[in-house]
N, C-alpha and C. Protein backbone atom coordinates (compact mmCIF):
# COMPACT_ATOMS: atom_id res chain seq x y z
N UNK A 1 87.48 6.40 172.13
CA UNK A 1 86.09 6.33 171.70
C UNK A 1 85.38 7.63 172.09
N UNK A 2 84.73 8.18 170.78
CA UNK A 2 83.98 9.12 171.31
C UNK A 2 82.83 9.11 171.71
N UNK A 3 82.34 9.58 173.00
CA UNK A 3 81.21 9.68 173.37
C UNK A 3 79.76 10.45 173.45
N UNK A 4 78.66 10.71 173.18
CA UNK A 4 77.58 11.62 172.48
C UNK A 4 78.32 12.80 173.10
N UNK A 5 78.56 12.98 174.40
CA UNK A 5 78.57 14.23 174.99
C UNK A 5 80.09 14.95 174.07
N UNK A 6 81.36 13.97 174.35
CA UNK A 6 82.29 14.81 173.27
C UNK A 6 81.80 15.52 172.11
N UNK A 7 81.06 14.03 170.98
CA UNK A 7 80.75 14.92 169.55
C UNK A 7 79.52 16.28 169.67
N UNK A 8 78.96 16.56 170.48
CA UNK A 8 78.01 17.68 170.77
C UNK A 8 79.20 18.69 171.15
N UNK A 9 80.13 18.35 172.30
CA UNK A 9 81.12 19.28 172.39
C UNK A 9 81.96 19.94 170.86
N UNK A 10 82.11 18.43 170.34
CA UNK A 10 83.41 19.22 169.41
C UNK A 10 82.31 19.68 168.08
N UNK A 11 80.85 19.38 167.89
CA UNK A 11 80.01 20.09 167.03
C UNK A 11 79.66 21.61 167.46
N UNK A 12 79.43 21.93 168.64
CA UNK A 12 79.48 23.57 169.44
C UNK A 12 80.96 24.38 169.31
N UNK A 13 81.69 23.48 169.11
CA UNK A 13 83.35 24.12 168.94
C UNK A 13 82.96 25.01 167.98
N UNK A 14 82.42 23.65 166.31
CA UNK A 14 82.74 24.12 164.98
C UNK A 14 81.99 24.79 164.08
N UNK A 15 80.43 25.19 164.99
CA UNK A 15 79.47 25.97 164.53
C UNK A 15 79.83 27.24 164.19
N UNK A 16 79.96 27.80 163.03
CA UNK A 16 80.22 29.00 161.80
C UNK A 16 79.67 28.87 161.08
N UNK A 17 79.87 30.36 160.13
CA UNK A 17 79.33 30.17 159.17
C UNK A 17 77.67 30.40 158.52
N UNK A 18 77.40 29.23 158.37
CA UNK A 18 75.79 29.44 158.17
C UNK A 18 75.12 29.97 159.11
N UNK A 19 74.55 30.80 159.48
CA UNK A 19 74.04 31.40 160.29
C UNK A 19 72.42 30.71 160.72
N UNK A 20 72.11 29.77 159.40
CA UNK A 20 70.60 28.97 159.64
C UNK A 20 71.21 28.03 159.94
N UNK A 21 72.36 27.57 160.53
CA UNK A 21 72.56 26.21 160.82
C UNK A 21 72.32 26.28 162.62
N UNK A 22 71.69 25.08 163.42
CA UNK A 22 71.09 25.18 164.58
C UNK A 22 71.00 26.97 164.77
N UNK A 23 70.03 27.37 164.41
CA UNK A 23 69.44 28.81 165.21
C UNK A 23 69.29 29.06 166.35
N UNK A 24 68.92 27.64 167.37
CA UNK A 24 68.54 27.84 168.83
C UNK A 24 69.95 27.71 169.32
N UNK A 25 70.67 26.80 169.27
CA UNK A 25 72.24 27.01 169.88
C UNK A 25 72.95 27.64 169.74
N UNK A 26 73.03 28.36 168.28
CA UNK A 26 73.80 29.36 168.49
C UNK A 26 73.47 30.73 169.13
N UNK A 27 72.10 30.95 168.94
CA UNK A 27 71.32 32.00 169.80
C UNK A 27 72.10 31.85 171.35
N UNK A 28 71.75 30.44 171.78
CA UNK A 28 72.17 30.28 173.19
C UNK A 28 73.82 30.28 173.40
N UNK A 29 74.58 30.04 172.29
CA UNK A 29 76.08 30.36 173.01
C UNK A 29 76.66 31.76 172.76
N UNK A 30 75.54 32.09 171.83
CA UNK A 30 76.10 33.88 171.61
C UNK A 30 75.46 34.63 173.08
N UNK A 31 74.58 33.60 173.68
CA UNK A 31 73.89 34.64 174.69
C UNK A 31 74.40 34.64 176.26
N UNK A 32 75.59 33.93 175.71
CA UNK A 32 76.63 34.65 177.69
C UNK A 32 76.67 33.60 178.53
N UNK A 33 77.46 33.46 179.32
CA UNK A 33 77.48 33.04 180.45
C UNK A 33 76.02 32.56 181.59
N UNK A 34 75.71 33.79 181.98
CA UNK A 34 74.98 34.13 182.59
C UNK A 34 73.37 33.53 182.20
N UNK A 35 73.17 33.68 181.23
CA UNK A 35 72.04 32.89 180.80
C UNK A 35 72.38 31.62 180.38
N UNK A 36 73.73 30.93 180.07
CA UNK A 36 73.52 29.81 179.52
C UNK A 36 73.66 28.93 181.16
N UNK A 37 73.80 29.73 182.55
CA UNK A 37 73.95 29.29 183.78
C UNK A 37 72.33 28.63 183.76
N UNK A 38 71.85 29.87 183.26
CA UNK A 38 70.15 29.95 184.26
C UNK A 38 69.40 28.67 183.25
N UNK A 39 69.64 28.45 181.96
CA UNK A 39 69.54 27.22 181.19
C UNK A 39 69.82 26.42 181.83
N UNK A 40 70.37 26.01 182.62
CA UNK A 40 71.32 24.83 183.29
C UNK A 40 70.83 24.72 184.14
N UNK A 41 70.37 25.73 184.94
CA UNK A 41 69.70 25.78 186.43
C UNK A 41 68.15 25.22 186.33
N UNK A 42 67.46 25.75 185.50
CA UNK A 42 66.31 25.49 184.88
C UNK A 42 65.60 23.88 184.10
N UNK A 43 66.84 23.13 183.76
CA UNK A 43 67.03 21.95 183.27
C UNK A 43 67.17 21.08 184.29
N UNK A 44 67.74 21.41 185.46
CA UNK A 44 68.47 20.63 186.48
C UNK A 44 67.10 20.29 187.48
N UNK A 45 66.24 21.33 187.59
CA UNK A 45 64.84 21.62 188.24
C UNK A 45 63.72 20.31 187.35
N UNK A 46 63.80 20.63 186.01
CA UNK A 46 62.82 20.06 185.82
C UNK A 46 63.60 18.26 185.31
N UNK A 47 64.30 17.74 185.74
CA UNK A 47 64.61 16.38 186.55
C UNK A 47 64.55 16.08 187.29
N UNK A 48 64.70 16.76 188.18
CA UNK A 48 64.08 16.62 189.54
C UNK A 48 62.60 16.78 189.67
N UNK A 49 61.74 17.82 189.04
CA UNK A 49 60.14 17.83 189.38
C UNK A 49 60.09 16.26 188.19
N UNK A 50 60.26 15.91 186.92
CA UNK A 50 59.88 14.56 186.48
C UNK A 50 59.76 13.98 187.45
N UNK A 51 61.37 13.93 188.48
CA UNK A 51 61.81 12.69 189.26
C UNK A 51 60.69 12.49 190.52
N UNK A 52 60.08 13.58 191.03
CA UNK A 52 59.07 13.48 192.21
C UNK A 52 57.73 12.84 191.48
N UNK A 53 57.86 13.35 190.09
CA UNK A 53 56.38 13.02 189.80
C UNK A 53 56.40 11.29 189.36
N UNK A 54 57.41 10.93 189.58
CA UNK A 54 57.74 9.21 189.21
C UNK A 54 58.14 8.93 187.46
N UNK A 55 57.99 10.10 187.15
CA UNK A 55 57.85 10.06 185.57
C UNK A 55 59.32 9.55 184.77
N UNK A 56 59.70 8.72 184.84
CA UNK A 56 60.46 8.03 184.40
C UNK A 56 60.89 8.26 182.97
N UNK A 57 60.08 7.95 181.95
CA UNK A 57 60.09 8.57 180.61
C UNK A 57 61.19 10.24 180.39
N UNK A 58 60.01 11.03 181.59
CA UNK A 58 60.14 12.48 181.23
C UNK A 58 61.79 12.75 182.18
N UNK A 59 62.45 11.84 182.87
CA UNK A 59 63.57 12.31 183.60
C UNK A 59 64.64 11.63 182.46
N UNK A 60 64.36 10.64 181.80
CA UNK A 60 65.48 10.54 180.63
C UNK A 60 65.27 12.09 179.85
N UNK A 61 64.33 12.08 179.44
CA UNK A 61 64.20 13.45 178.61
C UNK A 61 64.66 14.69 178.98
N UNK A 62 64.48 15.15 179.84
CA UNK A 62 65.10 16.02 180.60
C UNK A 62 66.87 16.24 180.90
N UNK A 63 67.14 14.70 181.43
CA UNK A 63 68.62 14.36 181.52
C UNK A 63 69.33 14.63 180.38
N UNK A 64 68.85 14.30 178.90
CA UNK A 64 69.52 14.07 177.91
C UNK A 64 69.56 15.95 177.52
N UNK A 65 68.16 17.33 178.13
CA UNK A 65 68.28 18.74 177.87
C UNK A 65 69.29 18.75 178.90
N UNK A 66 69.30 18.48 179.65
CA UNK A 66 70.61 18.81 181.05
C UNK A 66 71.94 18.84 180.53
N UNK A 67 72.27 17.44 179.98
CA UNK A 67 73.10 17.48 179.89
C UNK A 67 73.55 18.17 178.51
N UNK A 68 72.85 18.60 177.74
CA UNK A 68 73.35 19.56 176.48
C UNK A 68 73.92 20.67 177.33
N UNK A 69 72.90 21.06 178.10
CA UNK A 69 73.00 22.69 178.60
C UNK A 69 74.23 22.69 179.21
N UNK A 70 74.60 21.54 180.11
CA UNK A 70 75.96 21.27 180.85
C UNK A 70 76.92 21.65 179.41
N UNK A 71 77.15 21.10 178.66
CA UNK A 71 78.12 20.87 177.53
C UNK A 71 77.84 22.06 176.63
N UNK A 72 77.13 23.12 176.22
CA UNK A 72 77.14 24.24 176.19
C UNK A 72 77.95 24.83 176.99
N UNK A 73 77.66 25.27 178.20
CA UNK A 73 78.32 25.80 179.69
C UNK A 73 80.18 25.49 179.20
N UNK A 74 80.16 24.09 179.22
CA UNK A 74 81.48 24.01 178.99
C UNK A 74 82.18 24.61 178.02
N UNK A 75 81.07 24.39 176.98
CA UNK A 75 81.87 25.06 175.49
C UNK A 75 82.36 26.72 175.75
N UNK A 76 80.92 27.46 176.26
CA UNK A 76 81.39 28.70 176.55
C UNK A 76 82.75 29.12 177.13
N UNK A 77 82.81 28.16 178.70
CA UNK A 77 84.25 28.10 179.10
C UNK A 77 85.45 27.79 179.38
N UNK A 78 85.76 27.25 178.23
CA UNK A 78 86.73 26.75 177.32
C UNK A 78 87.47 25.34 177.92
N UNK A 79 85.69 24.37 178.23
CA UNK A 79 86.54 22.94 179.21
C UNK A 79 86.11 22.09 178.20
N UNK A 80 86.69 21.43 178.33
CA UNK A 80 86.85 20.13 177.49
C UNK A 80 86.74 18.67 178.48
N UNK A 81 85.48 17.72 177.71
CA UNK A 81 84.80 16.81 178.43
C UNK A 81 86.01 16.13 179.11
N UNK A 82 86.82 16.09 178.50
CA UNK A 82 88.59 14.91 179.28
C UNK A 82 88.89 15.56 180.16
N UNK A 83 88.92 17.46 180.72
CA UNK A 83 89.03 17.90 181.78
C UNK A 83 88.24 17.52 182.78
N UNK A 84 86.52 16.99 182.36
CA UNK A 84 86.23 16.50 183.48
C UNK A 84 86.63 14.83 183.73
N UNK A 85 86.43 13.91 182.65
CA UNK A 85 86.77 12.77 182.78
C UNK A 85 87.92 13.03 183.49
N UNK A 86 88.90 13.31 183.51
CA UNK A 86 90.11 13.00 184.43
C UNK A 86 89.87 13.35 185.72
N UNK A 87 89.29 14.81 186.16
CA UNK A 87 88.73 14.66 187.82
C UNK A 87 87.90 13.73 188.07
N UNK A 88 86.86 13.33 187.19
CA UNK A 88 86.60 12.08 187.92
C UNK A 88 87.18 10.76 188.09
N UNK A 89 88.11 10.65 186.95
CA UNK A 89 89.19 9.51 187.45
C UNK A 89 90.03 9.62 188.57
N UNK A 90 90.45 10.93 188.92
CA UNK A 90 91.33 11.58 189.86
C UNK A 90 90.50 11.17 191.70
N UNK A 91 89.38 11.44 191.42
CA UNK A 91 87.95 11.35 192.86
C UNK A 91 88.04 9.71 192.58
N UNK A 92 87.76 8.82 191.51
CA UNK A 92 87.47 7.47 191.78
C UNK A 92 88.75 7.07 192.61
N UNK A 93 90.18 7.29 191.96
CA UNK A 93 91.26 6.91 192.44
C UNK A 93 91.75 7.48 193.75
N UNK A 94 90.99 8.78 194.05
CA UNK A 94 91.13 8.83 195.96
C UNK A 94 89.84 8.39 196.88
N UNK A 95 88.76 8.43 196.17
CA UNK A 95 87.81 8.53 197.01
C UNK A 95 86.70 6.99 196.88
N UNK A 96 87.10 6.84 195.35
CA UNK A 96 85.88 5.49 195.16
C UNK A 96 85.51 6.02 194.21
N UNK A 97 84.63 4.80 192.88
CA UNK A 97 84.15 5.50 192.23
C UNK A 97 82.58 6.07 192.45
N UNK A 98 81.67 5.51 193.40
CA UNK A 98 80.64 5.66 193.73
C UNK A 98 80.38 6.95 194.99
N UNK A 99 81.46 7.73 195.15
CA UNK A 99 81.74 8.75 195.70
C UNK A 99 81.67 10.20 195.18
N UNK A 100 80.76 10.80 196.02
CA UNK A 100 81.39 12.85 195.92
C UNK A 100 82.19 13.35 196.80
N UNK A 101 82.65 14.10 196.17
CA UNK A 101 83.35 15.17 197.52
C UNK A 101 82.94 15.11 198.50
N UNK A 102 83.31 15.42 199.52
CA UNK A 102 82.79 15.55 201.01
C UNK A 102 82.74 16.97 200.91
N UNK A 103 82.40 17.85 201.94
CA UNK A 103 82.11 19.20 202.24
C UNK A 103 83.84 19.44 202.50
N UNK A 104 84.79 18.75 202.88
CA UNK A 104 85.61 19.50 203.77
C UNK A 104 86.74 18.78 202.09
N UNK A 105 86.27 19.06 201.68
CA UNK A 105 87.05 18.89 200.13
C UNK A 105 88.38 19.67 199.89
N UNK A 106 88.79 20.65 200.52
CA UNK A 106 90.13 21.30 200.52
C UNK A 106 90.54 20.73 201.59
N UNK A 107 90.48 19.97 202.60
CA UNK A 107 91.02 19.64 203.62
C UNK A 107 91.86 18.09 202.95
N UNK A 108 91.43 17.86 202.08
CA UNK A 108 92.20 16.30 201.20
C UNK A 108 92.95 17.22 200.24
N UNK A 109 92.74 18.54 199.93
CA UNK A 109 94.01 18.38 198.98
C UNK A 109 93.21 18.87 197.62
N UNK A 110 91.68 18.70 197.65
CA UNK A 110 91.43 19.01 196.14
C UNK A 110 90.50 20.83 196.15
């Protein structure tokens, strides 16, 4: 089953061509690394300021720019959403699924 975040992935794969087709995304995956970081960084901020301000509404909204910008990021470098689904199957099956890494995360092995 595919999930929103795959078909956004495999739609950023297959963008060619028309050059008026999404103008703002392709602007943003022609525009590097480096800025599509600070997109990400910038998105990640304003879920968190929604989240202080209680704004509930505006942290779905935000979550749903986050996570594009995340899946951009990926597209740029060449990961594919099942590369992460499987580390996180990999962390549920050592660690729990309601678990992160710990700090001493090379000391287990990952």
């Amino acid at each position: 089953m595919d999930t929103p975040i795959e078909r956004l992935h495999a739609a950023l794969l297959t963008l060619s061509g028309d050059r008026k087709s999404f103008p703002r995304t392709r602007k943003l995956l022609e525009s590097g690394k480096t800025r599509i970081a600070q997109k990400l960084g910038e998105e990640a901020i304003e879920v968190a300021l929604e989240t202080v301000k209680g704004d509930r509404a505006s942290v779905v909204l935000e979550s749903a720019d986050l996570l594009y910008q995340l899946v951009v990021l990926w597209t740029v470098m060449g990961i594919w959403p099942a590369e992460v689904w499987e580390e996180m199957d990999r962390r549920e099956r050592t660690l729990g699924l309601a678990e992160k890494l710990p700090a001493y995360a090379s000391e287990l092995g990952f």
